[in-house]
C-alpha atoms as a PDB file:
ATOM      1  CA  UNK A   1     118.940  95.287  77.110  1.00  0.00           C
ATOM      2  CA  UNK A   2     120.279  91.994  75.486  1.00  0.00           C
ATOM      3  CA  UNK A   3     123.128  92.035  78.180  1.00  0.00           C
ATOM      4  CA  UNK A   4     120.407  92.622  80.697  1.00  0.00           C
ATOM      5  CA  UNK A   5     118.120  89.788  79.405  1.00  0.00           C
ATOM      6  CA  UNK A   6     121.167  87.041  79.642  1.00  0.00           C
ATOM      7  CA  UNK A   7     121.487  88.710  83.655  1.00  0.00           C
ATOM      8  CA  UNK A   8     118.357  87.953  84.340  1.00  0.00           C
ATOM      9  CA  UNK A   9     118.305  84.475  82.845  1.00  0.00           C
ATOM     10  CA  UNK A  10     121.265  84.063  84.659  1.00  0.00           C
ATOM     11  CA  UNK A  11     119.831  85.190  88.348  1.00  0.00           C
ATOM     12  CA  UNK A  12     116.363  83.500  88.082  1.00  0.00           C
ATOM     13  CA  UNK A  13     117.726  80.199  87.440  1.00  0.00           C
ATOM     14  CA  UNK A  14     119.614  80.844  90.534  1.00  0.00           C
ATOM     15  CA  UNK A  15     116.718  82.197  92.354  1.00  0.00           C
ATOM     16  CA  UNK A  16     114.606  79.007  91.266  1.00  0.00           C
ATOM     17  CA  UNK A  17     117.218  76.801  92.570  1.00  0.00           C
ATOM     18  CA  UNK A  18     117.555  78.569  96.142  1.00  0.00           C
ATOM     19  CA  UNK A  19     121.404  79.609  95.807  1.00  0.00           C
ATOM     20  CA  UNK A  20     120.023  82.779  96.157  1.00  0.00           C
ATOM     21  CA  UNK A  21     118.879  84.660  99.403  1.00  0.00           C
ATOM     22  CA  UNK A  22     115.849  87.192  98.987  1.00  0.00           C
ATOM     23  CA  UNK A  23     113.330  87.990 101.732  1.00  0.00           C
ATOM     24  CA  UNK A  24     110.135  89.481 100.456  1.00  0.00           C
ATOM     25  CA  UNK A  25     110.123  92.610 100.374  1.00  0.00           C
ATOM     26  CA  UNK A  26     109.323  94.854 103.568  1.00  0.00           C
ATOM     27  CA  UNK A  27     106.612  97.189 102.020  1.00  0.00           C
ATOM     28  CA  UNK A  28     106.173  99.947 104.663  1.00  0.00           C
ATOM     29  CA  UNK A  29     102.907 102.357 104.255  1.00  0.00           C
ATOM     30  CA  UNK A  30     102.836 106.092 104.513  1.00  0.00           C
ATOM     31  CA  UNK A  31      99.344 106.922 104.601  1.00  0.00           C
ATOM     32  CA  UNK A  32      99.582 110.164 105.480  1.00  0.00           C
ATOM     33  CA  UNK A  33     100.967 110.766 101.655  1.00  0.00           C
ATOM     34  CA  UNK A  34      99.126 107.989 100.008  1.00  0.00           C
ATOM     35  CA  UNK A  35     102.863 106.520  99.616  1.00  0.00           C
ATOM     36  CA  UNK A  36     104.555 103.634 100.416  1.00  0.00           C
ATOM     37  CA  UNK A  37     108.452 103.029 101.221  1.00  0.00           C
ATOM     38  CA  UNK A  38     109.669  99.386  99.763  1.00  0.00           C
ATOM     39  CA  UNK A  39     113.061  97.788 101.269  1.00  0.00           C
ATOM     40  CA  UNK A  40     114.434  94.739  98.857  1.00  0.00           C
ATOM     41  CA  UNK A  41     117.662  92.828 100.535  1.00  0.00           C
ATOM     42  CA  UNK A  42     119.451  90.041  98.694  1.00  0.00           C
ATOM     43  CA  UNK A  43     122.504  88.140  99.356  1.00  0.00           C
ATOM     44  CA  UNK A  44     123.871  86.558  96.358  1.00  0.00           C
ATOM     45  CA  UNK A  45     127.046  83.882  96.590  1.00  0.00           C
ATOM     46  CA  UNK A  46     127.085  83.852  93.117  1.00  0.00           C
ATOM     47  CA  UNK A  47     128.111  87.265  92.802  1.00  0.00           C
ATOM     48  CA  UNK A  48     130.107  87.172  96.109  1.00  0.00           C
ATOM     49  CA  UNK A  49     127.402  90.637  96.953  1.00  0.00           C
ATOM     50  CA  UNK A  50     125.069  92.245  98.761  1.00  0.00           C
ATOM     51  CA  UNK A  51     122.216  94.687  97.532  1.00  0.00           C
ATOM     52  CA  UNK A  52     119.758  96.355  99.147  1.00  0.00           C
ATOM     53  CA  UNK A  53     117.183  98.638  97.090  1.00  0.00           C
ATOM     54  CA  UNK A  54     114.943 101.087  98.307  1.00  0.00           C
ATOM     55  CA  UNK A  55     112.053 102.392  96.180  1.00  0.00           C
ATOM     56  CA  UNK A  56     109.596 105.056  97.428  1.00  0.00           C
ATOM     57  CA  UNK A  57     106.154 105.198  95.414  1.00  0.00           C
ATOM     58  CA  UNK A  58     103.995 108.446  95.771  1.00  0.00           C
ATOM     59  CA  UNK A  59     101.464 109.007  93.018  1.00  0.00           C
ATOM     60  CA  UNK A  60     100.965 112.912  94.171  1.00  0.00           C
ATOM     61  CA  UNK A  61     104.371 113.308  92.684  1.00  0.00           C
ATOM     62  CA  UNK A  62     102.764 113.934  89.024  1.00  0.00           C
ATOM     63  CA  UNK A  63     101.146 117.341  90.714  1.00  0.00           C
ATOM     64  CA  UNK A  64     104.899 118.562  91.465  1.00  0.00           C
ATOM     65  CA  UNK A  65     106.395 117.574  88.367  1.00  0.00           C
ATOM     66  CA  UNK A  66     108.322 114.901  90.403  1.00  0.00           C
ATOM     67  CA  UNK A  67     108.396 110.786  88.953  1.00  0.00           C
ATOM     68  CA  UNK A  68     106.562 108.781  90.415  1.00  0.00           C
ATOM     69  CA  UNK A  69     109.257 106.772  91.968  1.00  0.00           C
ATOM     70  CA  UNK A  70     112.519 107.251  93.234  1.00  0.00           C
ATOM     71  CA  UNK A  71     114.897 104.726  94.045  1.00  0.00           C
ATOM     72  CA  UNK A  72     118.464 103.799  94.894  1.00  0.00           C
ATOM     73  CA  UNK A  73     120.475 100.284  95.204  1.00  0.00           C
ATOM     74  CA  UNK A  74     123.217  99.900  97.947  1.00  0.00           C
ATOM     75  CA  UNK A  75     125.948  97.320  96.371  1.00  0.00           C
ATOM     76  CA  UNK A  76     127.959  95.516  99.540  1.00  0.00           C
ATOM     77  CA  UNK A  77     131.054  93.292  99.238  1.00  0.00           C
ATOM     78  CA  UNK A  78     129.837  90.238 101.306  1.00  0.00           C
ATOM     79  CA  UNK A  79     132.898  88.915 101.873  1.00  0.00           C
ATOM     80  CA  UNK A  80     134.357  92.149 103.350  1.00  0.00           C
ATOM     81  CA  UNK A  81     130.936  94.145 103.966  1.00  0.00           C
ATOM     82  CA  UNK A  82     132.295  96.844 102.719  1.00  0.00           C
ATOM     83  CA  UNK A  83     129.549  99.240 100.560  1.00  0.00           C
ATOM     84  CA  UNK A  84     131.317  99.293  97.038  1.00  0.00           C
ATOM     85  CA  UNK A  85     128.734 101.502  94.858  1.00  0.00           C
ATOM     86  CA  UNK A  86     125.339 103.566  95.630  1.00  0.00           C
ATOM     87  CA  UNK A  87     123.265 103.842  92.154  1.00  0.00           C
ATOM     88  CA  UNK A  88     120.213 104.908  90.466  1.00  0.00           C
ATOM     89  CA  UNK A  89     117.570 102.378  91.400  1.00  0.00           C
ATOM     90  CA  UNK A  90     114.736 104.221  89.053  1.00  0.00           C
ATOM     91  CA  UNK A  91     116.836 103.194  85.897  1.00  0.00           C
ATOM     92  CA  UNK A  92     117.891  99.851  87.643  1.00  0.00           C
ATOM     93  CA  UNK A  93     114.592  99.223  88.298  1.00  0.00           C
ATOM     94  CA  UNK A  94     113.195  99.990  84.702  1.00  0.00           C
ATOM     95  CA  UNK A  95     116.148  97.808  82.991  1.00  0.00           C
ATOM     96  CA  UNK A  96     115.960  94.513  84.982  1.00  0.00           C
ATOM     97  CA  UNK A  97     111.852  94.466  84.784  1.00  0.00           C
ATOM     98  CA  UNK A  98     111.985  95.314  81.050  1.00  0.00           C
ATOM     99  CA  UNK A  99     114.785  92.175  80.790  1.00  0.00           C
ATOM    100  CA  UNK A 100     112.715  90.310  83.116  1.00  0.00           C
ATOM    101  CA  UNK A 101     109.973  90.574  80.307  1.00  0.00           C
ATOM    102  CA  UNK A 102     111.988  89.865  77.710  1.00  0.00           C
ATOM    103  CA  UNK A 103     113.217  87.036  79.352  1.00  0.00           C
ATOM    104  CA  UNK A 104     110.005  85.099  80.000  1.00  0.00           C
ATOM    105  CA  UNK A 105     108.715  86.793  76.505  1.00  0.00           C
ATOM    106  CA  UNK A 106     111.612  84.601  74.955  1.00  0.00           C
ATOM    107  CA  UNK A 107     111.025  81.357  76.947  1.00  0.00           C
ATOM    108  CA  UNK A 108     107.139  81.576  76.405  1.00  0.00           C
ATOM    109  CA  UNK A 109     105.485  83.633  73.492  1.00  0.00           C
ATOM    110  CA  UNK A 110     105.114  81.959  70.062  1.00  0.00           C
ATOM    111  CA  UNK A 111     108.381  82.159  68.106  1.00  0.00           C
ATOM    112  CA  UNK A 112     106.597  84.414  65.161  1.00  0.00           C
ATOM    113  CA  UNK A 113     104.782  86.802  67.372  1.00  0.00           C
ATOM    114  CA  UNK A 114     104.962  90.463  65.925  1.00  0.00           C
ATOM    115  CA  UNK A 115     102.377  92.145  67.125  1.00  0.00           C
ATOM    116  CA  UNK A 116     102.566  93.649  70.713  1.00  0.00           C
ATOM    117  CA  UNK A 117     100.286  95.688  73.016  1.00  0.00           C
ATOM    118  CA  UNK A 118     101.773  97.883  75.511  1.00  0.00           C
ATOM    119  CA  UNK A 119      99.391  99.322  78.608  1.00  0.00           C
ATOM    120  CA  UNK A 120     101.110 102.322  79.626  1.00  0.00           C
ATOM    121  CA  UNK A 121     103.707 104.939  78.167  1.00  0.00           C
ATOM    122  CA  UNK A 122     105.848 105.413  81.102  1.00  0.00           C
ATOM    123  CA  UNK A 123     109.517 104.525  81.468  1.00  0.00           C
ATOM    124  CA  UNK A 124     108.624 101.121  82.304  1.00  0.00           C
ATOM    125  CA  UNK A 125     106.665 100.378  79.593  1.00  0.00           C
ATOM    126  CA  UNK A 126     109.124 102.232  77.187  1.00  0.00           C
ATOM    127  CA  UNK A 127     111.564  98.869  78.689  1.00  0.00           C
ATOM    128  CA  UNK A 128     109.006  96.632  78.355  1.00  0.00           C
ATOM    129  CA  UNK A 129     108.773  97.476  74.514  1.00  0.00           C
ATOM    130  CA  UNK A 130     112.581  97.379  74.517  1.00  0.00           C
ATOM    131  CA  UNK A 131     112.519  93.874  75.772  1.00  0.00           C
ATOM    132  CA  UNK A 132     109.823  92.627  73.506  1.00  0.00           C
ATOM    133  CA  UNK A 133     111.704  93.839  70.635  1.00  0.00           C
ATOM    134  CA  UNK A 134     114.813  92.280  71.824  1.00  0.00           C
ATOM    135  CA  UNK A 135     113.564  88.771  71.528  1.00  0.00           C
ATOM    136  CA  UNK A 136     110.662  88.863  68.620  1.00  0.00           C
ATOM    137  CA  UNK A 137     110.648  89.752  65.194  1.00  0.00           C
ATOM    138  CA  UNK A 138     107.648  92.716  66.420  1.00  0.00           C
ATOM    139  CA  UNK A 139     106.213  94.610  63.309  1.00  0.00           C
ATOM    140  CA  UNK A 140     103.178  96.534  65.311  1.00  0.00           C
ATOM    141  CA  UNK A 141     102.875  97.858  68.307  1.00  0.00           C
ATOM    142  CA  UNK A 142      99.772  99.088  70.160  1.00  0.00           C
ATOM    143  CA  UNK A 143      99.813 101.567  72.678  1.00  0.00           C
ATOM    144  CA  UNK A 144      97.079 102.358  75.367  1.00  0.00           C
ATOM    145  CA  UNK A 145      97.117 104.888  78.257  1.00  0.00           C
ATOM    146  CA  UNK A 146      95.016 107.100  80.122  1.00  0.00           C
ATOM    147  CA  UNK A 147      96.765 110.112  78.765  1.00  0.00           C
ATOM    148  CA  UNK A 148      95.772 110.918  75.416  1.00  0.00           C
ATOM    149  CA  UNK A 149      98.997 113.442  74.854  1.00  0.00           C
ATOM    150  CA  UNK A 150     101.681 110.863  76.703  1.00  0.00           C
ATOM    151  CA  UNK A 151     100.656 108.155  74.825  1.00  0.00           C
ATOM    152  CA  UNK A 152     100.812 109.856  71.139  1.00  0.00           C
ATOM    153  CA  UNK A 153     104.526 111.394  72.732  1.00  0.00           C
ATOM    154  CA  UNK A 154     105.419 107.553  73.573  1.00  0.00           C
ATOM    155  CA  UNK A 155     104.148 106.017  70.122  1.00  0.00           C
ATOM    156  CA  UNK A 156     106.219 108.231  68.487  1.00  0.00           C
ATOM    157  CA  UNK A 157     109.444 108.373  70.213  1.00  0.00           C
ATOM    158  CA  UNK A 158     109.234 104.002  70.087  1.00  0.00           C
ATOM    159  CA  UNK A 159     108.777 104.516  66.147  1.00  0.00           C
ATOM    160  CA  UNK A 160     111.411 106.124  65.630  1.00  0.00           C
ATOM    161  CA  UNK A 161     113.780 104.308  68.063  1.00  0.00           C
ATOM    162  CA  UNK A 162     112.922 100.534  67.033  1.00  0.00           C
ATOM    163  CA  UNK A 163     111.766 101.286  63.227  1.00  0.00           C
ATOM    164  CA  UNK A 164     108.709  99.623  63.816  1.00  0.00           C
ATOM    165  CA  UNK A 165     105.067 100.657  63.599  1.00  0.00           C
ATOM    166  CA  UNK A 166     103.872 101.711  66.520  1.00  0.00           C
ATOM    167  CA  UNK A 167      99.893 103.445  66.816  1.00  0.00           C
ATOM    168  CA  UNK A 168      97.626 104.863  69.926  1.00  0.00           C
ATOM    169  CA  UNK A 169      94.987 102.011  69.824  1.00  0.00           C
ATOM    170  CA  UNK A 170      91.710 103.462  68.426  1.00  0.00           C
ATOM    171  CA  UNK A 171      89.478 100.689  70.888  1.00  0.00           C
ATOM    172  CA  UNK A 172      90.186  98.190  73.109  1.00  0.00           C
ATOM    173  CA  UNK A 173      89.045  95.603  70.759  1.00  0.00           C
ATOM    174  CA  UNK A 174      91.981  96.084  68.576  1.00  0.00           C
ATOM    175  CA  UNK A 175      93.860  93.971  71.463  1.00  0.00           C
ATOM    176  CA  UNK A 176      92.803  90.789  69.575  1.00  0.00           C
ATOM    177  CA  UNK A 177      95.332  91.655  67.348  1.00  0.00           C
ATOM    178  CA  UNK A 178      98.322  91.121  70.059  1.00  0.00           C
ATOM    179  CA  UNK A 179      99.978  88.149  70.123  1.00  0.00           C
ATOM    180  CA  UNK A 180     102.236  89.459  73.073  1.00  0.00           C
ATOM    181  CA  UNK A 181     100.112  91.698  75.696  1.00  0.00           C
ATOM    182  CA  UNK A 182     102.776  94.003  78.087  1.00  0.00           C
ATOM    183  CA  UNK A 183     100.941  95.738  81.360  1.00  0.00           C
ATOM    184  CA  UNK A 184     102.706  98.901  83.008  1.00  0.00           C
ATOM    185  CA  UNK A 185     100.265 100.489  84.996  1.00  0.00           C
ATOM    186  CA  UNK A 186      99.193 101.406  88.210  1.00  0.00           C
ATOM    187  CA  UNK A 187      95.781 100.483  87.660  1.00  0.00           C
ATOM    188  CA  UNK A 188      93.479  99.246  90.752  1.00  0.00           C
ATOM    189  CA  UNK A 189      91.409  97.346  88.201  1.00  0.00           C
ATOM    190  CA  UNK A 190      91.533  95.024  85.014  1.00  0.00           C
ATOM    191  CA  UNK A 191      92.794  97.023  81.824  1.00  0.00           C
ATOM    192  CA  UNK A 192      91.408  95.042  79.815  1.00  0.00           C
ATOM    193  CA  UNK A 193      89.133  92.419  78.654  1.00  0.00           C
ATOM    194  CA  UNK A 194      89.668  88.575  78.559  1.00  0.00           C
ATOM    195  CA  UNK A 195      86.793  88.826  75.315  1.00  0.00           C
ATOM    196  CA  UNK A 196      89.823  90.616  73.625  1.00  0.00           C
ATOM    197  CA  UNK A 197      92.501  88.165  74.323  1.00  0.00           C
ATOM    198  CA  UNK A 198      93.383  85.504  71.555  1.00  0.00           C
ATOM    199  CA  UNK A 199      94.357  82.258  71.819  1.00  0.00           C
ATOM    200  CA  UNK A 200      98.088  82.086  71.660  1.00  0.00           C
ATOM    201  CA  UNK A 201      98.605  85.680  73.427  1.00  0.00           C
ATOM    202  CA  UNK A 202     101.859  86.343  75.706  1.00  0.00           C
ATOM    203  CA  UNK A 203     101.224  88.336  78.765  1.00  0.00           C
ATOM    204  CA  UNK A 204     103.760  90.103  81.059  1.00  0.00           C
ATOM    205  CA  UNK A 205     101.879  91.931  84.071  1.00  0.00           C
ATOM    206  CA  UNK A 206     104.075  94.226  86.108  1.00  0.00           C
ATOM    207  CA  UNK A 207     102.542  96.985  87.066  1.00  0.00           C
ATOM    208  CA  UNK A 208     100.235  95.608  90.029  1.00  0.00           C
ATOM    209  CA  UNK A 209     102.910  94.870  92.791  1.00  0.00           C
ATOM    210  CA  UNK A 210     100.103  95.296  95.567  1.00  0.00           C
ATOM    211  CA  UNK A 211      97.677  92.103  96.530  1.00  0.00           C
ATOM    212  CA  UNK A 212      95.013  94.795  96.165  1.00  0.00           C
ATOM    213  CA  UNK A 213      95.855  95.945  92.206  1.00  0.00           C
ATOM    214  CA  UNK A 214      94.751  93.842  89.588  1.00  0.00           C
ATOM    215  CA  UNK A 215      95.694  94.737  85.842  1.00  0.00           C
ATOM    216  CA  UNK A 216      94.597  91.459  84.160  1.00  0.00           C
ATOM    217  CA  UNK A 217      90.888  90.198  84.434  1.00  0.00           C
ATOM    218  CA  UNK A 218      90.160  86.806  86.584  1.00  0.00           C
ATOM    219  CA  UNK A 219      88.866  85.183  83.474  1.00  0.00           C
ATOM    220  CA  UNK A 220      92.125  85.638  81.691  1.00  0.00           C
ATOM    221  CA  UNK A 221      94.441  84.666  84.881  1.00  0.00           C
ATOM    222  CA  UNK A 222      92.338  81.375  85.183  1.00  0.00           C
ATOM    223  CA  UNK A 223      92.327  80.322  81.438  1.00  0.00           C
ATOM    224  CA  UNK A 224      96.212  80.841  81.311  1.00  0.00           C
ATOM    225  CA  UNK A 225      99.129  78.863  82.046  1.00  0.00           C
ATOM    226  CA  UNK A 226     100.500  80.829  84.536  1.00  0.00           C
ATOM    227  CA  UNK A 227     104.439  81.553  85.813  1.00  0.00           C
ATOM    228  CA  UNK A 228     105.988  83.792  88.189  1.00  0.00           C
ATOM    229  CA  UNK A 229     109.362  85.855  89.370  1.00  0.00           C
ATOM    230  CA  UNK A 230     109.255  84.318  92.461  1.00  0.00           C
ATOM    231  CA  UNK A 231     106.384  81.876  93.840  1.00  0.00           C
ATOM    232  CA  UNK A 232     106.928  83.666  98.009  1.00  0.00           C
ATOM    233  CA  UNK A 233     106.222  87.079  96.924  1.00  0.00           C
ATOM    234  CA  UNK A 234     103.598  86.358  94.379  1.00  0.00           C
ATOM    235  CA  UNK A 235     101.435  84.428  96.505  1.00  0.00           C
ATOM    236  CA  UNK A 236     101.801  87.473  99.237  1.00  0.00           C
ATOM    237  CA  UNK A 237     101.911  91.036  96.822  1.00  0.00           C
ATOM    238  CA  UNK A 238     100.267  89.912  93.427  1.00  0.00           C
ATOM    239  CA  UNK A 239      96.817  90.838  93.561  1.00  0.00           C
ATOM    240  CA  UNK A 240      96.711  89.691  89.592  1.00  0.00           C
ATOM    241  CA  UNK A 241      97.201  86.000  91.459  1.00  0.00           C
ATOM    242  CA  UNK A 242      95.462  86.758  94.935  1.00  0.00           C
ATOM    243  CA  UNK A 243      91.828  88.775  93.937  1.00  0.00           C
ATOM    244  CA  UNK A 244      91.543  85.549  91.590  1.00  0.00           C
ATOM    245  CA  UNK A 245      92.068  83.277  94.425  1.00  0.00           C
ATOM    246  CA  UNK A 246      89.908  85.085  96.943  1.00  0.00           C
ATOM    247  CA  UNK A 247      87.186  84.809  94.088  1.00  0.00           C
ATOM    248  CA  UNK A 248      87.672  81.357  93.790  1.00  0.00           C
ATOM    249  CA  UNK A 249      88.652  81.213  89.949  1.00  0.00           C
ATOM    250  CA  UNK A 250      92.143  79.511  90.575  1.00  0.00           C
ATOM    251  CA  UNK A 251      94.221  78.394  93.631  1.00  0.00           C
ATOM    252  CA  UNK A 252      97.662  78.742  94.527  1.00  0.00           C
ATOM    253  CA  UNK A 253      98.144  75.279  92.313  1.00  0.00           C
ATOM    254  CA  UNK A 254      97.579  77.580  89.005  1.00  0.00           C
ATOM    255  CA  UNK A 255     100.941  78.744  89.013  1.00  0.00           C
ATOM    256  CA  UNK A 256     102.843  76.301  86.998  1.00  0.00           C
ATOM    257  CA  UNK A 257     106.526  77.368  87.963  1.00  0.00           C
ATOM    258  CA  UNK A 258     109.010  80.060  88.836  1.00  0.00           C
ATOM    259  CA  UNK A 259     110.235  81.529  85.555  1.00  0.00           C
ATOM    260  CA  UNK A 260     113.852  80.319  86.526  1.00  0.00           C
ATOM    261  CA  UNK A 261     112.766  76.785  86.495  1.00  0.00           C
ATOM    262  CA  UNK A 262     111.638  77.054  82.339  1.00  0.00           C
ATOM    263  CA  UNK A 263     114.918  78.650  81.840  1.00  0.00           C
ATOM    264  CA  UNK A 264     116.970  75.909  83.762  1.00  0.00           C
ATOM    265  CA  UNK A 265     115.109  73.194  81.702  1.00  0.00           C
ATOM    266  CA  UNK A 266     113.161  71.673  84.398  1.00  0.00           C
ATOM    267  CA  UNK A 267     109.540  72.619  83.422  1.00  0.00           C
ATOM    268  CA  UNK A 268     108.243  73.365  79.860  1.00  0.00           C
ATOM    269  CA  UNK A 269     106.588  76.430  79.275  1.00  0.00           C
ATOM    270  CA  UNK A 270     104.429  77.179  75.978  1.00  0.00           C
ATOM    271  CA  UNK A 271     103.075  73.158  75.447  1.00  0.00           C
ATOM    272  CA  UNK A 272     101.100  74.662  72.156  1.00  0.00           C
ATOM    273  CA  UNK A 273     100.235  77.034  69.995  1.00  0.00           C
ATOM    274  CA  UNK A 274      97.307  78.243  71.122  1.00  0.00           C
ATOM    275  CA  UNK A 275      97.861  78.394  74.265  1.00  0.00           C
ATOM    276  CA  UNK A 276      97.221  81.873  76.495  1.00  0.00           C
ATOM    277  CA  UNK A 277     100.720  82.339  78.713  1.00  0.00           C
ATOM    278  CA  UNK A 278     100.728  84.947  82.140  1.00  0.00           C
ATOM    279  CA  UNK A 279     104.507  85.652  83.339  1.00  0.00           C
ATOM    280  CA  UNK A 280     103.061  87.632  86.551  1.00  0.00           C
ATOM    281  CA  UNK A 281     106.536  89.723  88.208  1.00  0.00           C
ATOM    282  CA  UNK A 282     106.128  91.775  91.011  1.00  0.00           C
ATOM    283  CA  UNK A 283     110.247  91.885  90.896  1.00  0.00           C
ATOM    284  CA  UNK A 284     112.940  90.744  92.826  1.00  0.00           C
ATOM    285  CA  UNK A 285     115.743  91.852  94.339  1.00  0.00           C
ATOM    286  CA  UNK A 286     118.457  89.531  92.841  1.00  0.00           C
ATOM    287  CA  UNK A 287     117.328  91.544  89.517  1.00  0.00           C
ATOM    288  CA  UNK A 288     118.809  94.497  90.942  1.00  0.00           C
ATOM    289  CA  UNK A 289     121.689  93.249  92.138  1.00  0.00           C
ATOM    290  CA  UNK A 290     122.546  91.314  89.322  1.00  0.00           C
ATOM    291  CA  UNK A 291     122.248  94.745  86.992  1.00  0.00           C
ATOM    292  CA  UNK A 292     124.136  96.395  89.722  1.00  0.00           C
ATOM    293  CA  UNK A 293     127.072  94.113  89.944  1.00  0.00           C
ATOM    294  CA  UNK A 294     127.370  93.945  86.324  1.00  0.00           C
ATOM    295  CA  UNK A 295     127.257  98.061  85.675  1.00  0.00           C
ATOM    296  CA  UNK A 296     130.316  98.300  88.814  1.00  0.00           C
ATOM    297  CA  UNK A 297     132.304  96.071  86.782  1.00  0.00           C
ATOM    298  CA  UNK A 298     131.891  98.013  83.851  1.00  0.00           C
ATOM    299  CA  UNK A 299     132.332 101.384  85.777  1.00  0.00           C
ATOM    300  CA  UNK A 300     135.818  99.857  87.496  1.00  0.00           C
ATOM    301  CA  UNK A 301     136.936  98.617  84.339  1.00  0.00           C
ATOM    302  CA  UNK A 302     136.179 102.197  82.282  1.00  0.00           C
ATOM    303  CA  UNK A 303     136.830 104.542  85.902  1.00  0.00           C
ATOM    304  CA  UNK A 304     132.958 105.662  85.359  1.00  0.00           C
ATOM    305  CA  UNK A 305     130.838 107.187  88.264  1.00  0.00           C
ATOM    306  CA  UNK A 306     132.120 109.489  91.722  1.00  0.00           C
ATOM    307  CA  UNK A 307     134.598 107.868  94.158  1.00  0.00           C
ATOM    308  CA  UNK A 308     133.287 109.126  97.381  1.00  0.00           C
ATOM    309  CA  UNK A 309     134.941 108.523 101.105  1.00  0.00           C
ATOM    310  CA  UNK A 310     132.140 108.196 103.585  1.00  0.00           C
END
């Protein structure tokens, strides 16, 4: 995770500063399923590589004992175009959003925050913890989910792994205690309310990755300095960003900056201590291939994974 967190410092920098090339995503619906089938491209010349993931999302998959999502990255050699390595996009996936959290956790929560809330106990929220831990000194951690059973499973696998203390929050009020607020959910609607959120909190919302899914409420969005993955995408797939706008709490003006641009030094982040901070992701394809690069280097240099002649 802390090699992953320097990657992703790394690519959004680049990102920020257009030397890199990523399209927003095509999101193609399957109705028929209640799925959808997402296609990320990127073109990196900093890595000299293509990538290309694509993610299918079905939530029916939980009746067949199937996850949720699957997903695979293509990884090209653009100078050649020849496909060097196919991988597993679902861990992919999990690692760079988790380091994309701990990223803008480290450029934007309060240096002595220790106290985190985590909305979901999936795999991505078991990165998002990760992450968190990576950069803060975190003592407590507060878990809510929908599932009674998956959430007291989650609390006490991340015990034991980061030797912290980590509890299935008793009522939603006990969010005031957070000073760093993580959402991994696939929730249409707020999961949460701004009553409960201190001054000072962190946020990182990644679940919502539709303009129609909202996991943080309006009143928190607009009282919050705000920053993004990737302005282009936000401004067309966050609903977090776009129900607020519709509403008329905040405009498109409310996002401050690209996270890449407070880790290049251009814009300040956190200006006090009191301050409410949103990093709002709905992730980016130069995460993924910057993971991706890095793990083929490491597979060429230990002869890991399958050669394969196509």
């Amino acid at each position: 995770m802390k090699d992953a967190i320097g990657l992703m410092r790394e690519s959004f920098v680049a990102l920020s500063h257009g030397e890199v090339h990523a399209p927003v995503r095509m999101n193609l619906p399957i109705p028929e399923h209640r799925a959808r089938a997402l296609f990320m491209p990127v073109y990196s010349p900093l890595h000299g590589q293509i990538a290309q993931k694509v993610v299918t999302v079905h939530p029916q998959n939980r009746q067949y004992g199937l996850p949720f999502i699957h997903a695979l990255v293509l990884l090209i050699d653009a100078v050649t175009g020849r496909p060097l390595a196919v991988m597993d996009g679902e861990y992919i996936t999990a690692l760079r959003t988790g380091a994309g959290s701990g990223l803008a956790t480290d450029l934007l929560a309060r240096p002595d925050a220790a106290t985190v809330a985590i909305f979901g106990a999936g795999v991505q929220a078991r990165t998002q913890l990760e992450a968190v831990c990576t950069v803060r000194p975190v003592r407590r951690v507060l878990v809510y989910g929908r599932n009674a059973d998956n959430a007291a499973r989650f609390a006490a696998e991340a015990s034991e792994t980061h030797q912290v203390d980590v509890v299935v929050a008793r009522s939603s009020a006990q969010l005031q205690e957070a000073d760093i607020i993580c959402t991994a959910t696939t929730s249409p609607i707020p999961v949460f309310d701004d009553d409960h959120v201190t001054a000072g909190c962190h946020i990182n919302g990644i679940g919502s990755y539709r303009p129609d899914m909202t996991e943080i409420p309006a009143a928190t969005v607009s009282r919050a300095a705000v920053f993004v993955d990737q302005r282009a995408a936000a401004l067309e797939e966050a609903g977090d960003l776009i129900i607020p706008m519709k509403s008329g709490h905040i405009d498109d003006g409310h996002i401050l900056a690209e996270i890449g641009a407070v880790a290049a030094g251009t814009v300040t982040g956190r200006t006090s201590y009191e301050e409410v901070t949103f990093f709002k992701s709905v992730g980016n394809a130069v995460q993924d291939l910057a993971v991706a690069s890095h793990m083929y280097a490491l597979s060429e240099e230990n002869e890991l994974g399958v050669k394969v002649k196509l």
